[in-house]
Protein backbone atom coordinates (compact mmCIF):
# COMPACT_ATOMS: atom_id res chain seq x y z
CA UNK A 1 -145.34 8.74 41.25
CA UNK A 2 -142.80 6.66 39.50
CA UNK A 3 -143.55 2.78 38.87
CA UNK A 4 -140.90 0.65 39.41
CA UNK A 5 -141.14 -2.57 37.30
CA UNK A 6 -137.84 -4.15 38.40
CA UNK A 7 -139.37 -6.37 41.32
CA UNK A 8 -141.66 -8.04 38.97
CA UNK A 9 -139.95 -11.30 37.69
CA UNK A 10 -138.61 -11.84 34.45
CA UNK A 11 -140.88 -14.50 32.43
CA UNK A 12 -138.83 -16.01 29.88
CA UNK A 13 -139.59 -15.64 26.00
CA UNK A 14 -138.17 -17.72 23.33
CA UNK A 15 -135.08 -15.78 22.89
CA UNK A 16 -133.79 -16.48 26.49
CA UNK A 17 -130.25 -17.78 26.40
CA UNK A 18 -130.49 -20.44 29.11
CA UNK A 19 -130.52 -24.30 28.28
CA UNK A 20 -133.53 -26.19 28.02
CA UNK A 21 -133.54 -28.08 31.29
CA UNK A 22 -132.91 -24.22 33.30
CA UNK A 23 -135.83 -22.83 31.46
CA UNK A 24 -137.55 -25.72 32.92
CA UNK A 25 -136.36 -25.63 35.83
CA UNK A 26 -136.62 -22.21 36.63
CA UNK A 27 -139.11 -20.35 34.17
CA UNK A 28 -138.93 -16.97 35.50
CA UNK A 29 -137.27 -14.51 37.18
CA UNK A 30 -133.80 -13.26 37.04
CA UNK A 31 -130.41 -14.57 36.83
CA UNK A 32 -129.48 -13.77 40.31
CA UNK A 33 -125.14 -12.64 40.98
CA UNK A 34 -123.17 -15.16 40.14
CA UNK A 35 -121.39 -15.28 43.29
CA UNK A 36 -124.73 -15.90 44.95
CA UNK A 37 -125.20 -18.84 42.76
CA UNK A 38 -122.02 -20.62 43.37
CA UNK A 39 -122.18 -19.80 47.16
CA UNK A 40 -125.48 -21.56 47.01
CA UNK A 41 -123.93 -24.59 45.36
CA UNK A 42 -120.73 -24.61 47.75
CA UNK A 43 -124.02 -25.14 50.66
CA UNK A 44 -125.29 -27.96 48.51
CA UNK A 45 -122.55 -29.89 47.97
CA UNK A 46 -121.25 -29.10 51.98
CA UNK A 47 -124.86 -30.91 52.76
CA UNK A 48 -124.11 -33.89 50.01
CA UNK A 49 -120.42 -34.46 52.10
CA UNK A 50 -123.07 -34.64 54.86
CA UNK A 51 -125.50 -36.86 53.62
CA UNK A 52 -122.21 -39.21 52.44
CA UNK A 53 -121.02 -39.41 55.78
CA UNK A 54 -123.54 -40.68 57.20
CA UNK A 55 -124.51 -43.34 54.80
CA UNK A 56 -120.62 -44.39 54.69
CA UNK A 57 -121.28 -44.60 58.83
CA UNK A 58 -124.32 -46.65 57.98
CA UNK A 59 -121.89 -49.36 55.96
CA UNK A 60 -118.95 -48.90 58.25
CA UNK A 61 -121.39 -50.06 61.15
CA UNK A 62 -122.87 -52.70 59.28
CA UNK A 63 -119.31 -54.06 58.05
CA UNK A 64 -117.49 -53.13 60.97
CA UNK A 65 -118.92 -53.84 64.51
CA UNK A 66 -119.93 -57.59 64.80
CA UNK A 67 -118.24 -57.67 67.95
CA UNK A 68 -119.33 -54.86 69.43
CA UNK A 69 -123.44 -54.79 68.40
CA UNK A 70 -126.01 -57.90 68.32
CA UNK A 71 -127.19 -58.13 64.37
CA UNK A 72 -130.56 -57.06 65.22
CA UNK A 73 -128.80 -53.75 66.96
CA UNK A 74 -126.35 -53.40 64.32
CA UNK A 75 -128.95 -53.76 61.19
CA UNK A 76 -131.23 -51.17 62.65
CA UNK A 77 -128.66 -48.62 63.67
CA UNK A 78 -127.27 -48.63 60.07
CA UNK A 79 -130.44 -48.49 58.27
CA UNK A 80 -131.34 -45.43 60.64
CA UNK A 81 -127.78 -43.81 59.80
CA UNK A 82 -128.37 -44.84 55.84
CA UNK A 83 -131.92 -43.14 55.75
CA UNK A 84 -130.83 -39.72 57.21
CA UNK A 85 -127.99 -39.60 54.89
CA UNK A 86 -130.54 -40.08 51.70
CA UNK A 87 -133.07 -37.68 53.81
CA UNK A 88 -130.02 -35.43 53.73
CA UNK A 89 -129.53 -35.77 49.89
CA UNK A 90 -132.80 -35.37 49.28
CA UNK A 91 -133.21 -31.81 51.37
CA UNK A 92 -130.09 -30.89 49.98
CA UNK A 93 -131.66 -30.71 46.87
CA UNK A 94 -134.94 -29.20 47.77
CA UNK A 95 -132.87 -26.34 49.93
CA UNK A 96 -130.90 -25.50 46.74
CA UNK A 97 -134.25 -25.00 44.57
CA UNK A 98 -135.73 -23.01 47.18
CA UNK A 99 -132.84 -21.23 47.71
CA UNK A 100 -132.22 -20.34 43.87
CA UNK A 101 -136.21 -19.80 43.50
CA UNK A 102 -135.87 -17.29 46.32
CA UNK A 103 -132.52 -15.35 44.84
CA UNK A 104 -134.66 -15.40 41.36
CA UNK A 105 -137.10 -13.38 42.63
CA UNK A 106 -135.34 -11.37 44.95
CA UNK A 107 -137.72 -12.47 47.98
CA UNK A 108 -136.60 -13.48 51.41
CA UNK A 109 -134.81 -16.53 51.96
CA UNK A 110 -136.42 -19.26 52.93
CA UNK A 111 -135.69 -20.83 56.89
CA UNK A 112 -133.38 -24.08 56.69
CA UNK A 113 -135.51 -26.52 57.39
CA UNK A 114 -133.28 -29.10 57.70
CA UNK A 115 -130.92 -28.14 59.79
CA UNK A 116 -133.59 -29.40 62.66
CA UNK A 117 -133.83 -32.42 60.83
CA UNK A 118 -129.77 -33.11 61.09
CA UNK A 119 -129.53 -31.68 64.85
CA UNK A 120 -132.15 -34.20 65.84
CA UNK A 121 -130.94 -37.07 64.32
CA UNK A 122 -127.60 -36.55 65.73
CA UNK A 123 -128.66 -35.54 69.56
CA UNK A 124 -130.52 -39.26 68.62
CA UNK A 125 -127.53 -40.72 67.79
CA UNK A 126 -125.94 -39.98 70.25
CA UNK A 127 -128.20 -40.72 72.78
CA UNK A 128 -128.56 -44.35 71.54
CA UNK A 129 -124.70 -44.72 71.45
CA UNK A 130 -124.28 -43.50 75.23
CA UNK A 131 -127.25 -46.68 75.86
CA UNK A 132 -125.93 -49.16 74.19
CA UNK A 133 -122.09 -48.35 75.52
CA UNK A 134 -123.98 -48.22 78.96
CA UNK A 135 -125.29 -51.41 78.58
CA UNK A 136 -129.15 -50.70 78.74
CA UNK A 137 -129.39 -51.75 74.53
């Protein structure tokens, strides 16, 4: 019987070639593929754009629709849109740890738990917009 010590992770010694802050960061395991990497950066930053959209919504609301909203109406529904978009950045974040933890240690990937989080507060959204443009808010 052969033992196979490649699934164990890597623990880093004081010869390990990484900066500082990605020893700290990530203190074992092993440099996953490049390509891997970078893909999981390209998911990142596609979640920031996300998370910017819909704080710039929250702002554009605020500055824009004083015609259209009462201030009461108008306040809450861009503090609602600002909070998921720094939810958003937030998760963003954790997903890419997790994600680059997982990769690391060669284990399964974890489930994206925020895409619930974003296809809730949209379906939301937009189920406030159709009340207020039907008169009910």
């Amino acid at each position: 019987m052969v033992f196979d010590h490649s699934s164990y992770p890597r623990y880093v010694t004081h010869d390990d070639s990484r900066s500082r802050i990605a020893r700290q960061i990530f203190p074992d395991g092993e440099d996953p593929d490049p390509r891997f990497t970078l893909a999981n950066e390209r998911t990142f930053l596609s979640w920031i754009r996300t998370a910017l959209a819909f704080i710039g919504g929250g702002i554009a609301v605020e500055a824009f629709t004083s015609e259209i909203f009462t201030s009461g109406l108008r306040a809450t529904l861009s503090i609602v849109l600002m909070v998921i978009g720094f939810i958003l950045a937030a998760g963003a974040a954790f997903r890419w740890h997790r994600i680059e933890s997982a990769m690391r240690h060669k284990t399964s990937l974890p489930l994206p738990l925020i895409i619930p989080i974003v296809s809730l507060a949209t379906a939301l959204g937009a189920g406030l917009l159709v009340l207020v443009f039907a008169g009910v808010l």
